[in-house]
Structure formats: structure tokens, C-alpha cells
PDB file of N, CA and C in Angstrom:
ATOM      1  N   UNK A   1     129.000 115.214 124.074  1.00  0.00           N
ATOM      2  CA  UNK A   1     127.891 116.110 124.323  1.00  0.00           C
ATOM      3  C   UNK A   1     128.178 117.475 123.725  1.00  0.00           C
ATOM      4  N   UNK A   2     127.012 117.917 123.519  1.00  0.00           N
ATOM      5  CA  UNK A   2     127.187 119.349 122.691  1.00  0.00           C
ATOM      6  C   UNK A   2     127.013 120.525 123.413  1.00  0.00           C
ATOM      7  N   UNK A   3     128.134 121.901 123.920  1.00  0.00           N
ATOM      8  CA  UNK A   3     127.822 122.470 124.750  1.00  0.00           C
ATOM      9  C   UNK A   3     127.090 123.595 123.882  1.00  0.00           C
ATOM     10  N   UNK A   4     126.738 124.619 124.912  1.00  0.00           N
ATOM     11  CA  UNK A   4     126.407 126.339 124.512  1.00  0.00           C
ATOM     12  C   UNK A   4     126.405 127.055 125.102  1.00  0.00           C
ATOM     13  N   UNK A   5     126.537 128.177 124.774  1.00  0.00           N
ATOM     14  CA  UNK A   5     126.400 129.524 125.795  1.00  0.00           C
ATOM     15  C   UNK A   5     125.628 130.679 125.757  1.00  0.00           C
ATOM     16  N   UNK A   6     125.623 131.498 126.775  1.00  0.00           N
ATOM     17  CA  UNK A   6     124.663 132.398 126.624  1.00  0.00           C
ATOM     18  C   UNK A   6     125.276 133.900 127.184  1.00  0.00           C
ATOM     19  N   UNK A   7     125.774 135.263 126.424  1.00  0.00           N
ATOM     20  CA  UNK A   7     125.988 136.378 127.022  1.00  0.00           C
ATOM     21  C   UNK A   7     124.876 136.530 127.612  1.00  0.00           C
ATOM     22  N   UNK A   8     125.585 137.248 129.269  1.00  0.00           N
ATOM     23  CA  UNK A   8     124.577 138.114 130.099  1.00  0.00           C
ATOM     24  C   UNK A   8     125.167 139.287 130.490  1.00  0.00           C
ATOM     25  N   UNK A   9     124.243 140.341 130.485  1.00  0.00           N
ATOM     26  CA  UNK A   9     124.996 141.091 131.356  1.00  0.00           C
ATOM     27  C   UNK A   9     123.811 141.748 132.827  1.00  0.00           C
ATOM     28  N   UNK A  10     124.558 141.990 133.619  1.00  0.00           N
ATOM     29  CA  UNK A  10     123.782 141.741 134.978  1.00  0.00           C
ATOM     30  C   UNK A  10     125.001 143.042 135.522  1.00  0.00           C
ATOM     31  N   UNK A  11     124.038 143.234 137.124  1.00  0.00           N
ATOM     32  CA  UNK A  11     124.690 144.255 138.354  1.00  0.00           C
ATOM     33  C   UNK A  11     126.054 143.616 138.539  1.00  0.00           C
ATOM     34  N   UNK A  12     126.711 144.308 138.146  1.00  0.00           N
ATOM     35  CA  UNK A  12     128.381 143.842 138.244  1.00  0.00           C
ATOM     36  C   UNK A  12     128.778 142.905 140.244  1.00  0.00           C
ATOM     37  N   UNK A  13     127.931 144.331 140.829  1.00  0.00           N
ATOM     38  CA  UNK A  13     128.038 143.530 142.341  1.00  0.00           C
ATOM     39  C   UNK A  13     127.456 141.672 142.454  1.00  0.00           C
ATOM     40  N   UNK A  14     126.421 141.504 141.849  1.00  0.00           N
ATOM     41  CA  UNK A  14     125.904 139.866 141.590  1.00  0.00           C
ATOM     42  C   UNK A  14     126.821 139.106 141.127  1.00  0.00           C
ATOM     43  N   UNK A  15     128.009 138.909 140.416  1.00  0.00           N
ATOM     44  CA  UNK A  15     128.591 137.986 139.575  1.00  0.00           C
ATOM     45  C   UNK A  15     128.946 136.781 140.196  1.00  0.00           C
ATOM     46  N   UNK A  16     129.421 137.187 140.956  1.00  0.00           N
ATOM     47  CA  UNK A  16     130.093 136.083 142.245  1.00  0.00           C
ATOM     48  C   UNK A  16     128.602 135.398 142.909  1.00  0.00           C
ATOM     49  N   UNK A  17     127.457 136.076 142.878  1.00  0.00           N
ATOM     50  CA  UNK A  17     126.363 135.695 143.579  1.00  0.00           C
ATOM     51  C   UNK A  17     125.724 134.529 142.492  1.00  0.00           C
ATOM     52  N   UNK A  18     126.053 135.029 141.293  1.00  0.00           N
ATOM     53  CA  UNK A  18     125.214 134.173 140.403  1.00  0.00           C
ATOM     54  C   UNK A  18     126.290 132.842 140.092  1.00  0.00           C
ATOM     55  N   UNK A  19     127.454 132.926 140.474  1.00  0.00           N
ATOM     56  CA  UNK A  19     127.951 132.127 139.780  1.00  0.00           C
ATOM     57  C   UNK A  19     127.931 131.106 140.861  1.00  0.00           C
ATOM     58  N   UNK A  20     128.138 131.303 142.222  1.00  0.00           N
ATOM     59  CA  UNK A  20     127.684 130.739 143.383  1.00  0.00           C
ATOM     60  C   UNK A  20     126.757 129.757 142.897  1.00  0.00           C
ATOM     61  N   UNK A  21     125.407 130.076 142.872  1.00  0.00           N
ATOM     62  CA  UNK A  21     124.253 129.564 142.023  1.00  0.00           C
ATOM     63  C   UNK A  21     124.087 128.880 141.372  1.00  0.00           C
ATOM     64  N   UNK A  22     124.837 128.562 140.120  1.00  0.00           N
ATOM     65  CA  UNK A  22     124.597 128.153 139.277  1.00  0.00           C
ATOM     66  C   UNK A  22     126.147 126.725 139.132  1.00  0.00           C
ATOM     67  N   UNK A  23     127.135 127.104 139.580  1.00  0.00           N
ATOM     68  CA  UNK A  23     128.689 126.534 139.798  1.00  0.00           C
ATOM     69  C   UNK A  23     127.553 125.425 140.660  1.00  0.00           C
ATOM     70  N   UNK A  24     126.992 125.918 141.840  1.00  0.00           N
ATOM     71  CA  UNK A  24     126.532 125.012 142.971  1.00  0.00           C
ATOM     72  C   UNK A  24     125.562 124.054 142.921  1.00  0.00           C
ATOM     73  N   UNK A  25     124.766 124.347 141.718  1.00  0.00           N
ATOM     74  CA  UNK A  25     123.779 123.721 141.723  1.00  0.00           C
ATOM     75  C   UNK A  25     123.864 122.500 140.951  1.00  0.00           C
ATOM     76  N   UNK A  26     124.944 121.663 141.134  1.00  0.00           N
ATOM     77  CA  UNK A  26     126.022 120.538 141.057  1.00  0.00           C
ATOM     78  C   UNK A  26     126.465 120.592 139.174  1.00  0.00           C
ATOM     79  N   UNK A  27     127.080 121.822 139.235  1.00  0.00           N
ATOM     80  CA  UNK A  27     127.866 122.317 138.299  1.00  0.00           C
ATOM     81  C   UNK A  27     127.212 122.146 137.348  1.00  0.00           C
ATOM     82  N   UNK A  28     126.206 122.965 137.169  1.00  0.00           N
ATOM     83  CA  UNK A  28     125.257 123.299 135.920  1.00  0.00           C
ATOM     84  C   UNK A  28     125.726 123.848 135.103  1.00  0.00           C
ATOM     85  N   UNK A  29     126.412 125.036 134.971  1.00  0.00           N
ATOM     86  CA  UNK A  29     127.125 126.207 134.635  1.00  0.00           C
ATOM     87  C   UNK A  29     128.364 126.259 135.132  1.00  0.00           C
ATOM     88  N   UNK A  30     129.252 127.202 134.048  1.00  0.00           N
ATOM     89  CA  UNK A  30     130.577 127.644 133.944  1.00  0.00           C
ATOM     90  C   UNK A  30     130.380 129.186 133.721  1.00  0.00           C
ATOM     91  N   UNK A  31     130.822 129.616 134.215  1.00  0.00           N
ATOM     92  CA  UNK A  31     130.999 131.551 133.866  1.00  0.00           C
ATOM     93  C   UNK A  31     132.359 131.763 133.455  1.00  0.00           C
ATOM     94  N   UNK A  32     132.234 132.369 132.445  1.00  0.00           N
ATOM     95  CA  UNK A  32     133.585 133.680 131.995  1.00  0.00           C
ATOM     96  C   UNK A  32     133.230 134.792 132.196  1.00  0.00           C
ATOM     97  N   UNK A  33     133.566 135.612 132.839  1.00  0.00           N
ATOM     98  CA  UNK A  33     133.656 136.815 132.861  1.00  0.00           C
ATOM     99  C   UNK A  33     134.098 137.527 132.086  1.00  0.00           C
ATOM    100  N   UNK A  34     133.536 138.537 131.248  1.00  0.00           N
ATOM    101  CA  UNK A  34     134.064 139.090 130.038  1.00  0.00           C
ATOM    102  C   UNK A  34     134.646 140.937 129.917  1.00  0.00           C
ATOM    103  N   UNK A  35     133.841 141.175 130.709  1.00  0.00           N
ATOM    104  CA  UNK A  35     134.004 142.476 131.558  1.00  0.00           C
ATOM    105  C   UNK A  35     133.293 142.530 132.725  1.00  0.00           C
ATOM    106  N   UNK A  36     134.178 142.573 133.680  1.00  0.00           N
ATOM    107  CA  UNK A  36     133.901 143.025 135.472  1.00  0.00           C
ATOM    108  C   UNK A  36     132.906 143.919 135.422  1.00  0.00           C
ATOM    109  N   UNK A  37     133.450 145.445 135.209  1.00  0.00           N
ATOM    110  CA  UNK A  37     133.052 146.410 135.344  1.00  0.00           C
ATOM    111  C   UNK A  37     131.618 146.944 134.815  1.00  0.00           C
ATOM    112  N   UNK A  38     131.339 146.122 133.545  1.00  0.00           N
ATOM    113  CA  UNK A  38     129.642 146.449 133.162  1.00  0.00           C
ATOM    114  C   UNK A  38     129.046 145.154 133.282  1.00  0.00           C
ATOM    115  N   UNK A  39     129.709 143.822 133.793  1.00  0.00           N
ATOM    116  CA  UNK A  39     128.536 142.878 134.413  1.00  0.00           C
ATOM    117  C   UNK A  39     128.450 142.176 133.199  1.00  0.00           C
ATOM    118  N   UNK A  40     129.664 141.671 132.286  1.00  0.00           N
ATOM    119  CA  UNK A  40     129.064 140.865 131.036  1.00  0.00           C
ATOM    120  C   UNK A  40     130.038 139.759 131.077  1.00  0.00           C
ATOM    121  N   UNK A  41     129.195 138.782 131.006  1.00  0.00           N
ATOM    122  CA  UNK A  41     129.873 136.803 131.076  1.00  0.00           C
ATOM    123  C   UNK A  41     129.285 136.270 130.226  1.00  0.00           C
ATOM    124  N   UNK A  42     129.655 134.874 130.480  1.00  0.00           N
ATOM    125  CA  UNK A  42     129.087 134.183 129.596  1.00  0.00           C
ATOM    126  C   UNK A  42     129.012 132.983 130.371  1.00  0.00           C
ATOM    127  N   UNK A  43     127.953 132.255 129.626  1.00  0.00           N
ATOM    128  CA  UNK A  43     127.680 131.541 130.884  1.00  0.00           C
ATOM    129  C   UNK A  43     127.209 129.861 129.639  1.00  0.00           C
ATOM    130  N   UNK A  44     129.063 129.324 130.311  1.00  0.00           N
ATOM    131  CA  UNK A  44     128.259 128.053 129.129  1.00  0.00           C
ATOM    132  C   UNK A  44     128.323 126.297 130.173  1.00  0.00           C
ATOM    133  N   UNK A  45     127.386 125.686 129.524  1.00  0.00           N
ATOM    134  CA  UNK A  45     125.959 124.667 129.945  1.00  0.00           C
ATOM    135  C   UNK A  45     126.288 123.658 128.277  1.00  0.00           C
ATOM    136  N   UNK A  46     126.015 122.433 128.888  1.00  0.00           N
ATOM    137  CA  UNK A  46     125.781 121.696 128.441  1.00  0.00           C
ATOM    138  C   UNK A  46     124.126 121.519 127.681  1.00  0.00           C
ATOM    139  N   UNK A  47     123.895 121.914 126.014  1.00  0.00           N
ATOM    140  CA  UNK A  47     122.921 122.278 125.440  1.00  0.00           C
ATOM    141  C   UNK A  47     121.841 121.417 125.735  1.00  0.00           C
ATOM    142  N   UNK A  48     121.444 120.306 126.673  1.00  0.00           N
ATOM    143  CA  UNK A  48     120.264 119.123 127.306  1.00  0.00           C
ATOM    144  C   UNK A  48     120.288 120.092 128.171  1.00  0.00           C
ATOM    145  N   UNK A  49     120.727 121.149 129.143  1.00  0.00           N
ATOM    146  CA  UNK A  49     120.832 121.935 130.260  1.00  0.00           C
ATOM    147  C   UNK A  49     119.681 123.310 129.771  1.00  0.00           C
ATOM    148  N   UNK A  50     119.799 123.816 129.114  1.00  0.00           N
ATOM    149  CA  UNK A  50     119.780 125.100 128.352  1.00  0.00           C
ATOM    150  C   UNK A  50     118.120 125.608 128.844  1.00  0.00           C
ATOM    151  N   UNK A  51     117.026 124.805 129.052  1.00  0.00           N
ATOM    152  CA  UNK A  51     115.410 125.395 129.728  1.00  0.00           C
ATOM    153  C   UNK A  51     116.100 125.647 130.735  1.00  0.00           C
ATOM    154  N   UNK A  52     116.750 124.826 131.616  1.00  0.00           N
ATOM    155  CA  UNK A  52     116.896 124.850 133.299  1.00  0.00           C
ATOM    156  C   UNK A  52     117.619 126.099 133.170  1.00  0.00           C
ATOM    157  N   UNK A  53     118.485 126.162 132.892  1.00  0.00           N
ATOM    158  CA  UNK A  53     119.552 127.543 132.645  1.00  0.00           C
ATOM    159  C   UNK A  53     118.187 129.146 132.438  1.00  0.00           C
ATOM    160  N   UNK A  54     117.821 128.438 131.923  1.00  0.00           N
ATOM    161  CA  UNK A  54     117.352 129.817 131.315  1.00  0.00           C
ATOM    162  C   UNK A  54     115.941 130.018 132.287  1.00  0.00           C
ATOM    163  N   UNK A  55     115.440 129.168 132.549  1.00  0.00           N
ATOM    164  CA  UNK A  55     114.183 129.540 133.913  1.00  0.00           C
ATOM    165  C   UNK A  55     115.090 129.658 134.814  1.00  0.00           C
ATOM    166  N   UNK A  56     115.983 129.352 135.062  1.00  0.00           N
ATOM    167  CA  UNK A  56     116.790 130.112 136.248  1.00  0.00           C
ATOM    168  C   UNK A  56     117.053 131.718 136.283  1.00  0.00           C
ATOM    169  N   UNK A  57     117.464 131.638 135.403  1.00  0.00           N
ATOM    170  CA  UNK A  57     117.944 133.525 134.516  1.00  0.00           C
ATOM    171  C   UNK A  57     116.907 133.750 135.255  1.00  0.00           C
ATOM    172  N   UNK A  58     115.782 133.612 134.177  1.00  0.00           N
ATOM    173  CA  UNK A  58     114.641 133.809 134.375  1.00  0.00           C
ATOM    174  C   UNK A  58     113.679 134.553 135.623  1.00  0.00           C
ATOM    175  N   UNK A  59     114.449 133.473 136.884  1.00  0.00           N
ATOM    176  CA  UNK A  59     113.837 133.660 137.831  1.00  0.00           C
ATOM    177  C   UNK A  59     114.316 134.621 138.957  1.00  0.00           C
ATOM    178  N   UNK A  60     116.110 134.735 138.303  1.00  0.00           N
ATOM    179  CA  UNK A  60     116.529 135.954 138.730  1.00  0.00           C
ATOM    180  C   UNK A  60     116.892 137.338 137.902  1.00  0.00           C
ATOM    181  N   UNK A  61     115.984 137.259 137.010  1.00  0.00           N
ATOM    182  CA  UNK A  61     116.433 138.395 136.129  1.00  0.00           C
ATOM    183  C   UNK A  61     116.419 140.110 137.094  1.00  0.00           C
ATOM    184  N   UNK A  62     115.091 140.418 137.679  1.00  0.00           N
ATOM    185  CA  UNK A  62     114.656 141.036 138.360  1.00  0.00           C
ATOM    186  C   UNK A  62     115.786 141.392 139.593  1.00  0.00           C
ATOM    187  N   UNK A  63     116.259 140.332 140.645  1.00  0.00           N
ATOM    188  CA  UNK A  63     116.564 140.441 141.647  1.00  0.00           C
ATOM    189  C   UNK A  63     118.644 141.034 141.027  1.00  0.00           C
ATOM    190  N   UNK A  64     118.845 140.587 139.917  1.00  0.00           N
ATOM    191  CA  UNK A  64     120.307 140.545 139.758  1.00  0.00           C
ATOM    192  C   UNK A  64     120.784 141.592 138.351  1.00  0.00           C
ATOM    193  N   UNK A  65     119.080 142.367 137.680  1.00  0.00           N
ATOM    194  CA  UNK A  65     119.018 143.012 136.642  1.00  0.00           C
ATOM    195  C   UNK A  65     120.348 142.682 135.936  1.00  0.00           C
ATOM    196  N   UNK A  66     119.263 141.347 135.289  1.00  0.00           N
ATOM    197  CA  UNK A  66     119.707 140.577 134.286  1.00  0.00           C
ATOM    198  C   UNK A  66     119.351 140.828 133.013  1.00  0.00           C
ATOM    199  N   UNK A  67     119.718 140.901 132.147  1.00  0.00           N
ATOM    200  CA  UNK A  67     119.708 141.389 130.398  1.00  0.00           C
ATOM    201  C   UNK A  67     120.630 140.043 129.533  1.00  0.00           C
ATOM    202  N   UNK A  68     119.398 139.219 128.828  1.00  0.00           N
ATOM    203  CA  UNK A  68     120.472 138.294 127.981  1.00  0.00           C
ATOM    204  C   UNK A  68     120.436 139.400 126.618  1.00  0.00           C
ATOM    205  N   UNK A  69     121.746 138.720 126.017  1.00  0.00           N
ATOM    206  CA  UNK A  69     122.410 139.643 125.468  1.00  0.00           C
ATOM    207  C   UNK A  69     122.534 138.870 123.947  1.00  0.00           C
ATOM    208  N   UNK A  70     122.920 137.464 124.135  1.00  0.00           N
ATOM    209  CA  UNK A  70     123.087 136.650 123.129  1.00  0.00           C
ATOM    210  C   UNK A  70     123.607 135.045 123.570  1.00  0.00           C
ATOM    211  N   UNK A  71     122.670 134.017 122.338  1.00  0.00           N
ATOM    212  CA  UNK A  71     123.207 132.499 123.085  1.00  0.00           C
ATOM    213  C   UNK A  71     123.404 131.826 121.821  1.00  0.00           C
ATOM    214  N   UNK A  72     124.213 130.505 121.949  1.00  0.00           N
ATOM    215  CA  UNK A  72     124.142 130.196 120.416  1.00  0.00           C
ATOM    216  C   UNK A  72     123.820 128.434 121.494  1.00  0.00           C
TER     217      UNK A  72
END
């Protein structure tokens, strides 16, 4: 299978909240954390994954001031 990823950067306090989320939601997602301090990961998904991933963002962009940044 072919993976991908996507930089985010988000409220540094959320990281642990999102990764909760997304780790849980029977391991949809993987996070790296790339810098703590300004809220930038990466967040890589198996590329058949990649709508769900991203209407998720999506749906917390607002609540976790979320900014994608870059995905390949």
C-alpha cells in the first residue's frame, strides 16, 4: 500500500488532543511531531485514507486552529 502525508500546523495545546483522535479512530493516522512549540506535525495515512483524513481536519480546523501547510 502506498502511504502519504500531510504538514499541519495547529494550537500547540491540541496535539495530544488530535492525535487522540485520529491514533483512535482504529489507527487512521500516525503523527510526528515536528515542532512542539509552534504546533507543526505531520500526519501520515495510508493514501485510500486521505478524504477521511482530510474531512476530519476539516471538521476540526476551527475548534484546534488548524492550517494545512503541505501533503504529498
Amino acid at each position: 500500500m502506498r502511504s502519504s502525508f500531510l504538514i499541519v500546523r495547529l494550537n500547540p495545546q491540541k496535539l495530544a488532543y488530535l492525535k487522540f483522535i485520529l491514533e483512535g479512530y482504529d489507527h487512521l493516522a500516525i503523527l510526528s511531531v515536528l515542532d512542539p512549540e509552534k504546533g507543526l506535525l505531520k500526519v501520515h495515512f495510508y493514501e485510500k485514507e486521505k478524504s477521511l483524513i482530510k474531512e476530519i481536519l476539516e471538521d476540526l480546523k476551527t475548534e484546534l486552529s488548524l492550517e494545512l501547510i503541505d501533503s504529498i
